[in-house]
PDB file of N, CA and C in Angstrom:
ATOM      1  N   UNK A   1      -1.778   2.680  21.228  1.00  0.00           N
ATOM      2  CA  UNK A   1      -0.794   3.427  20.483  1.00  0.00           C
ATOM      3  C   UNK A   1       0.294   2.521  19.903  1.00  0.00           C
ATOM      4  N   UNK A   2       0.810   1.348  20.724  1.00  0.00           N
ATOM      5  CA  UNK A   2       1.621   0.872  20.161  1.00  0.00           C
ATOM      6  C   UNK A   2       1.446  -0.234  18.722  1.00  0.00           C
ATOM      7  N   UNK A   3      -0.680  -0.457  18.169  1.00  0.00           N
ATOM      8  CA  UNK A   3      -0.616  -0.688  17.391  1.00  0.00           C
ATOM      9  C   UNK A   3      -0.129  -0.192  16.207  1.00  0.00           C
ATOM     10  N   UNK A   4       0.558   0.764  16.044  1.00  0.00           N
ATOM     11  CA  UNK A   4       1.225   1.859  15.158  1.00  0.00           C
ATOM     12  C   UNK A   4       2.345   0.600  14.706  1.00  0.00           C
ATOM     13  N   UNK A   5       2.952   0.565  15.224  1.00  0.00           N
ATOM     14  CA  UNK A   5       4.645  -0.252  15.257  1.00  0.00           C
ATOM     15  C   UNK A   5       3.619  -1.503  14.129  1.00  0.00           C
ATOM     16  N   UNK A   6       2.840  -1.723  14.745  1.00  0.00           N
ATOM     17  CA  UNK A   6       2.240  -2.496  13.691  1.00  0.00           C
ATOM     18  C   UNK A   6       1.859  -2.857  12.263  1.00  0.00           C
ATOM     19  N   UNK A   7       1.127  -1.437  12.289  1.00  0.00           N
ATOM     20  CA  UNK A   7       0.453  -1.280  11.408  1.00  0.00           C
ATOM     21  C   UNK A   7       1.462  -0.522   9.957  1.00  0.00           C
ATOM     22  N   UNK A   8       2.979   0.038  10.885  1.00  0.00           N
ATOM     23  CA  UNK A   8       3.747   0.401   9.803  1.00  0.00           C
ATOM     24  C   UNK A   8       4.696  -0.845   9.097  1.00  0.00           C
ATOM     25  N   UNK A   9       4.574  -1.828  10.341  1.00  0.00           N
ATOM     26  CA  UNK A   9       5.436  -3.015   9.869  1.00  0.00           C
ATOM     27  C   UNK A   9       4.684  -3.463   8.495  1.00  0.00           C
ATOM     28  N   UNK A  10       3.352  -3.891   8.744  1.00  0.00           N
ATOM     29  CA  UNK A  10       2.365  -4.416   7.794  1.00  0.00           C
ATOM     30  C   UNK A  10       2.895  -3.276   6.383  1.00  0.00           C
ATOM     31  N   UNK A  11       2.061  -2.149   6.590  1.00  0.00           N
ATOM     32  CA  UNK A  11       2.429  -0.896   5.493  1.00  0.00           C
ATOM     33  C   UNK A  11       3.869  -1.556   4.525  1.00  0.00           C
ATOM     34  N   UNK A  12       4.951  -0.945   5.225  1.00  0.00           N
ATOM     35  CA  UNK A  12       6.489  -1.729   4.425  1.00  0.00           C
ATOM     36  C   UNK A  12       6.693  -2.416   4.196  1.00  0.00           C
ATOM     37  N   UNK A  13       6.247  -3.752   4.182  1.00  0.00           N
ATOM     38  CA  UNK A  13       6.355  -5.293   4.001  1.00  0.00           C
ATOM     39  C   UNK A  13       5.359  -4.885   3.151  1.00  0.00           C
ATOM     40  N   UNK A  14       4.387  -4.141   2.882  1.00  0.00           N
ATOM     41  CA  UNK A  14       3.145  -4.529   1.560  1.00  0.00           C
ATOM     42  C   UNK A  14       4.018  -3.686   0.508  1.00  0.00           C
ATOM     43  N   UNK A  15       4.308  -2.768   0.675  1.00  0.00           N
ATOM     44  CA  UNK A  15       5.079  -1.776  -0.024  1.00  0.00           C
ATOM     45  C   UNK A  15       6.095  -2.409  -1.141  1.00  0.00           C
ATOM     46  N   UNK A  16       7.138  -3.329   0.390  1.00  0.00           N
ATOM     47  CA  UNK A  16       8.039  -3.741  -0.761  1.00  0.00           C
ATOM     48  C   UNK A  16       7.699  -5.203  -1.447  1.00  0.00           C
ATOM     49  N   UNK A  17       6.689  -5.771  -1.104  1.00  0.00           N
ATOM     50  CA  UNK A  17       6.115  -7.091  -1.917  1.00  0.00           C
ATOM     51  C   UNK A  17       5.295  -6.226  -2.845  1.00  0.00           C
ATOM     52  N   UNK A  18       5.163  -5.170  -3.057  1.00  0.00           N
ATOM     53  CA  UNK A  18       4.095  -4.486  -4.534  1.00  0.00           C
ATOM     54  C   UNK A  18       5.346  -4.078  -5.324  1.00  0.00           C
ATOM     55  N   UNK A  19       6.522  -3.700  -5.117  1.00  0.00           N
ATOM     56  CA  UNK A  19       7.641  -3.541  -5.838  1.00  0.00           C
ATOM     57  C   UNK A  19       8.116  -4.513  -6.319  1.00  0.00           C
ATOM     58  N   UNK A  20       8.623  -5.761  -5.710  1.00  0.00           N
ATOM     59  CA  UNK A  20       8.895  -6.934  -6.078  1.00  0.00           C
ATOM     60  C   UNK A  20       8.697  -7.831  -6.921  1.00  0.00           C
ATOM     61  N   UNK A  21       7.072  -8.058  -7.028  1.00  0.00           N
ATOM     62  CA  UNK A  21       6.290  -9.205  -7.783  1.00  0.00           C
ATOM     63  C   UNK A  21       5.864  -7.708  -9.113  1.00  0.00           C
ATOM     64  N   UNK A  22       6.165  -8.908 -10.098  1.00  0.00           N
ATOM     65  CA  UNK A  22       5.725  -7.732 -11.904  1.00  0.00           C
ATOM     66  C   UNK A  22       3.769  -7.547 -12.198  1.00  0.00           C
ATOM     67  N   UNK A  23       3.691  -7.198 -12.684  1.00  0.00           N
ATOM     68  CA  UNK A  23       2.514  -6.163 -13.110  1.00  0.00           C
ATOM     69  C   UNK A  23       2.253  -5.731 -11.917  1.00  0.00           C
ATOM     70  N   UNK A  24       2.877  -4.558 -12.022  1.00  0.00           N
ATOM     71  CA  UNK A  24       2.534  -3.323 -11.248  1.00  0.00           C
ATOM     72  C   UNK A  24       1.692  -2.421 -11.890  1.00  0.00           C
ATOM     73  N   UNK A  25       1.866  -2.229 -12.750  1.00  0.00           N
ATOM     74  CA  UNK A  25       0.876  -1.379 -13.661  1.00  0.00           C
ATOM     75  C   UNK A  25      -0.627  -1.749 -13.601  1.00  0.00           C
ATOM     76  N   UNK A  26      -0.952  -3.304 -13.581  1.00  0.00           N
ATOM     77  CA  UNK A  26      -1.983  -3.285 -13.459  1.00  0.00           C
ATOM     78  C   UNK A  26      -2.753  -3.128 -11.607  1.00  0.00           C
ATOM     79  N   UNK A  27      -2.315  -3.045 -11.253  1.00  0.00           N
ATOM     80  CA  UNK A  27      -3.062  -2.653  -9.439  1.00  0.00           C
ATOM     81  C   UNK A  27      -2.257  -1.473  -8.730  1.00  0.00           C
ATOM     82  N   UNK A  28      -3.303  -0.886  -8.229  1.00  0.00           N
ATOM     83  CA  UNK A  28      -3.139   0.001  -7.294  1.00  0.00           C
ATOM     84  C   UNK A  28      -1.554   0.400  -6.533  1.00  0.00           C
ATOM     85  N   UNK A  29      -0.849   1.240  -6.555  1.00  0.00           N
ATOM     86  CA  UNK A  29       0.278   1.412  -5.382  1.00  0.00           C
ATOM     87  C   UNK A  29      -0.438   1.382  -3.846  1.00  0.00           C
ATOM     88  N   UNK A  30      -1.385   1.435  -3.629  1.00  0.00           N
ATOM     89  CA  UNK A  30      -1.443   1.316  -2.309  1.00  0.00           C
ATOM     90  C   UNK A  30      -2.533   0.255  -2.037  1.00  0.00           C
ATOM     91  N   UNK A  31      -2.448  -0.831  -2.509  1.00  0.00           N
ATOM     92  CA  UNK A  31      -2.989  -2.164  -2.400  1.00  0.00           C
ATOM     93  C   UNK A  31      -2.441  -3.013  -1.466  1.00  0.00           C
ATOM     94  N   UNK A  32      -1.160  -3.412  -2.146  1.00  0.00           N
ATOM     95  CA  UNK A  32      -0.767  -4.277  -1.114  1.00  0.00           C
ATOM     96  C   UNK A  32       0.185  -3.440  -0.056  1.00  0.00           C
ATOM     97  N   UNK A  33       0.076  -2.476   0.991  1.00  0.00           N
ATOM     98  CA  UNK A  33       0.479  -1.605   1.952  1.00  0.00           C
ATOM     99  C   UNK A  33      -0.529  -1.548   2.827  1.00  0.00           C
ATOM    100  N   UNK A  34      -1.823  -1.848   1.847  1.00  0.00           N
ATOM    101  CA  UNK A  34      -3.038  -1.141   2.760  1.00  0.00           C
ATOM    102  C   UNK A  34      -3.306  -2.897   3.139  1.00  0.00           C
ATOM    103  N   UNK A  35      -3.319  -4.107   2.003  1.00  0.00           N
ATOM    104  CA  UNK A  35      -3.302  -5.161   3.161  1.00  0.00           C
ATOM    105  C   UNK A  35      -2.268  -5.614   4.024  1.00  0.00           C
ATOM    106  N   UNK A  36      -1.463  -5.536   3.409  1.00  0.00           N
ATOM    107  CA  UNK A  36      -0.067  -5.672   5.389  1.00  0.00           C
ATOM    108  C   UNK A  36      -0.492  -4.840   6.027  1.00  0.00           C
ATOM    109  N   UNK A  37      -1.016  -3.860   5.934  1.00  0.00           N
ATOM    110  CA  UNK A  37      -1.321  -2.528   7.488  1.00  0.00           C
ATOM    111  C   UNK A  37      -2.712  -3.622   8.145  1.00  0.00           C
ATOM    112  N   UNK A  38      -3.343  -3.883   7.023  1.00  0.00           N
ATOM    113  CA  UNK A  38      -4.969  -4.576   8.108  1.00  0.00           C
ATOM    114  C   UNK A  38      -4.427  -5.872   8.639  1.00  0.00           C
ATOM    115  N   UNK A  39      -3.642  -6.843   7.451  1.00  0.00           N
ATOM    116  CA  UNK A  39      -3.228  -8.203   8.410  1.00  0.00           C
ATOM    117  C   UNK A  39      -2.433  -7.708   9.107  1.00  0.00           C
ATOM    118  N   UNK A  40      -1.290  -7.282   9.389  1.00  0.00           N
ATOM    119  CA  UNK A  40      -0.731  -7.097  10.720  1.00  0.00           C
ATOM    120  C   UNK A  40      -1.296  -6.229  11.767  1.00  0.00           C
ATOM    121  N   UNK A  41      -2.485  -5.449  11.835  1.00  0.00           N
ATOM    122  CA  UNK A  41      -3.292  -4.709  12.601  1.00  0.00           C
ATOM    123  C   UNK A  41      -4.072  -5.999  12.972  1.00  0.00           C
ATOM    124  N   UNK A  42      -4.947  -6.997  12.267  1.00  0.00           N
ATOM    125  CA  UNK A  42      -5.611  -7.918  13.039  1.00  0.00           C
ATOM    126  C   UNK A  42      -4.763  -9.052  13.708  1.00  0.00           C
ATOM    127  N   UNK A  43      -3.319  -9.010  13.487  1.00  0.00           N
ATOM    128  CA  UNK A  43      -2.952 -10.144  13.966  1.00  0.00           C
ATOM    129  C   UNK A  43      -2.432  -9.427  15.537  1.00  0.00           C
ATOM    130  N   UNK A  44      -1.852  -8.349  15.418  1.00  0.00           N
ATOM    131  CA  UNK A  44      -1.369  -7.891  16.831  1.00  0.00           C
ATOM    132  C   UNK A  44      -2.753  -7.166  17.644  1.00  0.00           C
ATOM    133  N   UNK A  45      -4.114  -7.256  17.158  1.00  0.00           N
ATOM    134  CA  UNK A  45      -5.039  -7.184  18.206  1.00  0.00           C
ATOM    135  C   UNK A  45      -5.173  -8.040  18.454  1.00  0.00           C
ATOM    136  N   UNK A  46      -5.590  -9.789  17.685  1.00  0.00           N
ATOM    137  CA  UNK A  46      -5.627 -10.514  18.277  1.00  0.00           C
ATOM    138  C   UNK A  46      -4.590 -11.610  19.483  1.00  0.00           C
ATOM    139  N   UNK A  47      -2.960 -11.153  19.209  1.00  0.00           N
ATOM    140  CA  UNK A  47      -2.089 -11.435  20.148  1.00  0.00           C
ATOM    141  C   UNK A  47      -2.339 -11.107  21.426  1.00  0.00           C
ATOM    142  N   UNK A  48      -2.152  -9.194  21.273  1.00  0.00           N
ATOM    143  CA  UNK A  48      -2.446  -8.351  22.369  1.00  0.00           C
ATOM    144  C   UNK A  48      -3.789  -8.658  23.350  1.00  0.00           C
ATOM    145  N   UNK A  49      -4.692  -9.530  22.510  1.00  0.00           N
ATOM    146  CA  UNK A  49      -6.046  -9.493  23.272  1.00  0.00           C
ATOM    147  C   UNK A  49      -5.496 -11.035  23.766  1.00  0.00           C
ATOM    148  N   UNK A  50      -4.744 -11.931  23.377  1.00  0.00           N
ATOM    149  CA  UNK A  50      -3.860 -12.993  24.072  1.00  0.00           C
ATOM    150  C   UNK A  50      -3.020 -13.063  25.369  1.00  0.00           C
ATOM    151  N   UNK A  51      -2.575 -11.592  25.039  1.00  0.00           N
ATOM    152  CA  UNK A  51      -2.040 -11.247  26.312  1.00  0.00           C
ATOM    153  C   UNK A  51      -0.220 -11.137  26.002  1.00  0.00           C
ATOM    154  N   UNK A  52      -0.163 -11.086  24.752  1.00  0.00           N
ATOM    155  CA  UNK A  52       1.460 -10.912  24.544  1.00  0.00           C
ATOM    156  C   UNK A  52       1.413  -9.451  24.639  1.00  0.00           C
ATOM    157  N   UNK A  53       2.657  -8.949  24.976  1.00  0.00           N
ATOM    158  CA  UNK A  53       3.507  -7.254  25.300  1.00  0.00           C
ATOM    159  C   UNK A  53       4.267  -7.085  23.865  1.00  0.00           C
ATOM    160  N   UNK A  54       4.522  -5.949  24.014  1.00  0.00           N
ATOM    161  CA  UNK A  54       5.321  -5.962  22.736  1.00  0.00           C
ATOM    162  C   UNK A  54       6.894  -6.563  22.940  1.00  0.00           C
ATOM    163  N   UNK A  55       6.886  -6.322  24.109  1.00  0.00           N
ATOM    164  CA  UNK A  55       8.255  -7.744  24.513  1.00  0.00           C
ATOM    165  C   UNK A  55       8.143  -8.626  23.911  1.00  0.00           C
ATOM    166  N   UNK A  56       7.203  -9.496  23.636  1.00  0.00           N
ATOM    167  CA  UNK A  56       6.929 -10.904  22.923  1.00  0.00           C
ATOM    168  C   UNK A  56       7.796 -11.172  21.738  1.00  0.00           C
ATOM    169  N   UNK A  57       8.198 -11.808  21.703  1.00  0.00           N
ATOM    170  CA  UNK A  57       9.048 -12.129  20.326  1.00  0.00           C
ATOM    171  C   UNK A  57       7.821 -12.844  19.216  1.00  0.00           C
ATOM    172  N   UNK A  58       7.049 -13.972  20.388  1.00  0.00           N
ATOM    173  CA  UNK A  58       5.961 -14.423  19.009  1.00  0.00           C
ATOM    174  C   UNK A  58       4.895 -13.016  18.243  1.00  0.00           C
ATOM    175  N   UNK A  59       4.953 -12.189  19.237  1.00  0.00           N
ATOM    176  CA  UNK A  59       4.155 -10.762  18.733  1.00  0.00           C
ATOM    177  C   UNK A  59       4.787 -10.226  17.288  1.00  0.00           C
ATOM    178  N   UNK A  60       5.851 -10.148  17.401  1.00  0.00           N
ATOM    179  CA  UNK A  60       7.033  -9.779  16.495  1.00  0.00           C
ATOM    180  C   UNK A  60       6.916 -10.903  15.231  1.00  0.00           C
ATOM    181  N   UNK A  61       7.275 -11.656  15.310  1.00  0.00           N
ATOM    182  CA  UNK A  61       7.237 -13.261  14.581  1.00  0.00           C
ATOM    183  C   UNK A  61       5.774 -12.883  13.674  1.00  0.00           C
ATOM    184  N   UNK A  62       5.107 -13.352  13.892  1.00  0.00           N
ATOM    185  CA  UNK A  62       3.570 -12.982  13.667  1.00  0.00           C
ATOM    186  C   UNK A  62       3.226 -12.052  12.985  1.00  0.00           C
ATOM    187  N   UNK A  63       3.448 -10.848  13.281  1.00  0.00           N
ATOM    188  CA  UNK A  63       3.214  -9.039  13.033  1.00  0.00           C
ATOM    189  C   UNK A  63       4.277  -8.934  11.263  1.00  0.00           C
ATOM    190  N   UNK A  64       5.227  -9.850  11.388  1.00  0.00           N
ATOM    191  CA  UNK A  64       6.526  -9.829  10.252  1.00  0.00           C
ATOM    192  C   UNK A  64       5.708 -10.682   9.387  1.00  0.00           C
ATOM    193  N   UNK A  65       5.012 -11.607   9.664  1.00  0.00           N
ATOM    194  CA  UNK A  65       4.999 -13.232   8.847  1.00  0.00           C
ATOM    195  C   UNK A  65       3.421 -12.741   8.093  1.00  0.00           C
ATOM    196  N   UNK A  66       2.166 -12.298   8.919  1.00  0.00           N
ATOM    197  CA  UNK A  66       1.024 -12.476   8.563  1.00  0.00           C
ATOM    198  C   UNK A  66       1.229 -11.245   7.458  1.00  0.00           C
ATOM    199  N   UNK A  67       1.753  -9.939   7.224  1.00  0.00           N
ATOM    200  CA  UNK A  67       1.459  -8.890   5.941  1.00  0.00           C
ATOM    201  C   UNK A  67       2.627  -9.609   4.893  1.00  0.00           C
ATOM    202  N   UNK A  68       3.311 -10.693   5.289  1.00  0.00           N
ATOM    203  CA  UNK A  68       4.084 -11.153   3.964  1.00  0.00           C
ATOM    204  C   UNK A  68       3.330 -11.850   3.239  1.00  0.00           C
ATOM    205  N   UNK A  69       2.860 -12.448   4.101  1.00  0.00           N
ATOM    206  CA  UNK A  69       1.804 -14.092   3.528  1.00  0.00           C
ATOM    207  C   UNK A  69       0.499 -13.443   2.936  1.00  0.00           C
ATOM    208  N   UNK A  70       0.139 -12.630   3.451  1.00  0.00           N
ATOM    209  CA  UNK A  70      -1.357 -12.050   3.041  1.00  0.00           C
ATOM    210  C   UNK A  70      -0.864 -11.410   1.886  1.00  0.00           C
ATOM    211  N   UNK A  71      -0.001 -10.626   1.787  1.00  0.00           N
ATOM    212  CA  UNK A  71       0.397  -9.602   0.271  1.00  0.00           C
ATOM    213  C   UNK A  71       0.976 -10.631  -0.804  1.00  0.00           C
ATOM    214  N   UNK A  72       1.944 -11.656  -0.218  1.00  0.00           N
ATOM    215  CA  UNK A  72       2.375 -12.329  -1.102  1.00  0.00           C
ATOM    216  C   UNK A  72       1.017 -13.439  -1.917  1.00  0.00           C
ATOM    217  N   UNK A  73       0.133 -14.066  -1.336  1.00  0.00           N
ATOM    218  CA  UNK A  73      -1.435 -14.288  -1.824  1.00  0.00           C
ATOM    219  C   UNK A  73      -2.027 -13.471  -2.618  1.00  0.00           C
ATOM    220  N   UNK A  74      -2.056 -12.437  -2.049  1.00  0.00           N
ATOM    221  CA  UNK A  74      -3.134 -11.427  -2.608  1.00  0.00           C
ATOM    222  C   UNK A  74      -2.754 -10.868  -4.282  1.00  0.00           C
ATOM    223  N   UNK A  75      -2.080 -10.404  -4.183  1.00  0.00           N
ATOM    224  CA  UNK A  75      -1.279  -8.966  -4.889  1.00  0.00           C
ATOM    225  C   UNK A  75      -1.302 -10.621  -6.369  1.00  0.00           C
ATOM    226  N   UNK A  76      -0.319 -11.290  -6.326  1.00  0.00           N
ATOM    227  CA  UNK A  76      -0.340 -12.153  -7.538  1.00  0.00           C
ATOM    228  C   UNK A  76      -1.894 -12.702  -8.030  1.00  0.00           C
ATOM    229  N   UNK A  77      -2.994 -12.805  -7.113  1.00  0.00           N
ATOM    230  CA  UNK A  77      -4.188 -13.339  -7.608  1.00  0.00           C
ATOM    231  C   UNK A  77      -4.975 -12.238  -8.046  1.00  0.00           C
ATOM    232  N   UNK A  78      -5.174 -11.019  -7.724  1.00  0.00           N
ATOM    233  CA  UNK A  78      -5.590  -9.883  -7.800  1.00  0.00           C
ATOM    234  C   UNK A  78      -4.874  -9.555  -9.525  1.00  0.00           C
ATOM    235  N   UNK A  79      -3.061  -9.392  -9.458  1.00  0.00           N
ATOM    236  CA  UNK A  79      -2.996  -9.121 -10.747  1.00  0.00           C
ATOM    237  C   UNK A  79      -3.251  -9.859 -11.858  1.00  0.00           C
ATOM    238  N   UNK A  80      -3.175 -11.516 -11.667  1.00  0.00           N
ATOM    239  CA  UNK A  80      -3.909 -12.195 -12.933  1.00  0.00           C
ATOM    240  C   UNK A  80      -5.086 -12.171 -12.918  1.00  0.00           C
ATOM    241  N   UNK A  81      -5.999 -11.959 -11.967  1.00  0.00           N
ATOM    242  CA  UNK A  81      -7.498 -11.679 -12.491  1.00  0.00           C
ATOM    243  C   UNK A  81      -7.269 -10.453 -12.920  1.00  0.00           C
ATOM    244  N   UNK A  82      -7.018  -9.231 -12.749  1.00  0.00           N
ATOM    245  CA  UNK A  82      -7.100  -8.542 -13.741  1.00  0.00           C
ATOM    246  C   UNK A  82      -6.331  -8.292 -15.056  1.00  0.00           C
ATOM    247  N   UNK A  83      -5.249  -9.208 -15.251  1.00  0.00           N
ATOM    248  CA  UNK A  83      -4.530  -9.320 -16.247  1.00  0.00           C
ATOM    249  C   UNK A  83      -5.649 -10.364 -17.266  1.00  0.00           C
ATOM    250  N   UNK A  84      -6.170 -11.089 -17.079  1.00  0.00           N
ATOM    251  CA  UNK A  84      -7.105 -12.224 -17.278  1.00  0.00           C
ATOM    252  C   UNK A  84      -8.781 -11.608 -17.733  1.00  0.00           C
ATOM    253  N   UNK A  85      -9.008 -10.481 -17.087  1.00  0.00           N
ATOM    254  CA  UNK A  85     -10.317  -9.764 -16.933  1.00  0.00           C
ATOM    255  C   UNK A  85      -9.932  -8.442 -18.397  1.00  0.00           C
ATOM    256  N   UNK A  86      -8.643  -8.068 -18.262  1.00  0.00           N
ATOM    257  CA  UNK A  86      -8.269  -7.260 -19.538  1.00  0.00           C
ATOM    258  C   UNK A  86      -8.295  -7.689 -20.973  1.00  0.00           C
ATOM    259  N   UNK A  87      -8.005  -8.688 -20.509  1.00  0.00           N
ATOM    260  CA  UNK A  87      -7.637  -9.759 -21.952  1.00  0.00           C
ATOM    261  C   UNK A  87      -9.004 -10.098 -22.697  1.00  0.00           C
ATOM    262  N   UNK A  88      -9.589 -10.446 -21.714  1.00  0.00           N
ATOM    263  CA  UNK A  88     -11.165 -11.037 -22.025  1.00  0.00           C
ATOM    264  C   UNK A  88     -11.942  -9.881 -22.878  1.00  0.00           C
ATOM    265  N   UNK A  89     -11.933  -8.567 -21.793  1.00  0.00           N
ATOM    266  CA  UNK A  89     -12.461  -7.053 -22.280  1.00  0.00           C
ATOM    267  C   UNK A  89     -11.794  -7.042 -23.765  1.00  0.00           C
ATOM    268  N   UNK A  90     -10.487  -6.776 -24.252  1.00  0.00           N
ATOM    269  CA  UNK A  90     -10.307  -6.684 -25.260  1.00  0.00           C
ATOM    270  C   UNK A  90     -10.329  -7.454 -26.515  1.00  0.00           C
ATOM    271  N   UNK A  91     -10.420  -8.952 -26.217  1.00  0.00           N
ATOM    272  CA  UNK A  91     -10.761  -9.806 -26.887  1.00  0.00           C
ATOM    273  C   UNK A  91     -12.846  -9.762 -27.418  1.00  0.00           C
ATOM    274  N   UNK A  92     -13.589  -9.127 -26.373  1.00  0.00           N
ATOM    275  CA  UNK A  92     -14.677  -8.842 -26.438  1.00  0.00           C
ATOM    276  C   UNK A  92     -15.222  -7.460 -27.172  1.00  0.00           C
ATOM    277  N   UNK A  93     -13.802  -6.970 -27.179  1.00  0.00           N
ATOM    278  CA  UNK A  93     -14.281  -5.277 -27.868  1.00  0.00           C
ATOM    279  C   UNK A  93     -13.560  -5.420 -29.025  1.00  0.00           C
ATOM    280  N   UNK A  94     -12.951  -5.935 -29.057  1.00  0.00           N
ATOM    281  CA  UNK A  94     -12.440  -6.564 -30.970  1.00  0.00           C
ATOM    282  C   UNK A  94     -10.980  -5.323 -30.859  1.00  0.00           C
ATOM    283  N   UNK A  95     -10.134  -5.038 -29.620  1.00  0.00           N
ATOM    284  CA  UNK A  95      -8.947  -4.355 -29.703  1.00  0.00           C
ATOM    285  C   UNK A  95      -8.259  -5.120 -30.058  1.00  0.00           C
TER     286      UNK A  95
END
């Protein structure tokens, strides 16, 4: 149950890195929410299966750091390939 605390940390940290970084228009609103919910869901099973409590501060550390780093990666490579993949399409359809 207490992967929850987790998995909402991940969620809000994807949330507000999809607000942050520009072309939004081109990807999903629930892209980068839904990867901070999975990286910080795999990073606090694999802690927890380490043997940290949610006492842990490195649990915490970790759970904050891995849905920044994963959304902040993702979300910018995702929107220039498809900013990049649009361009191509319309350059190919004579728009």
């Amino acid at each position: 149950m207490e992967i929850l605390l987790g998995l909402i940390v991940g969620a809000v940290i994807g949330l507000g890195v999809h607000f942050a970084l520009p072309h939004r228009v081109v990807r999903g609103v629930a892209l980068a929410p839904f990867a901070g919910a999975a990286a910080s869901a795999v990073m606090w099973t694999v802690l927890t299966w380490a043997g940290h409590t949610v006492s842990s501060p490195l649990l915490w550390l970790v759970v904050i750091a891995a849905p920044a780093l994963t959304t902040l990666a993702l979300v910018p490579l995702l929107s220039w390939t498809r900013l990049r993949r649009d361009a191509a399409d319309r350059a190919r359809l004579g728009i």
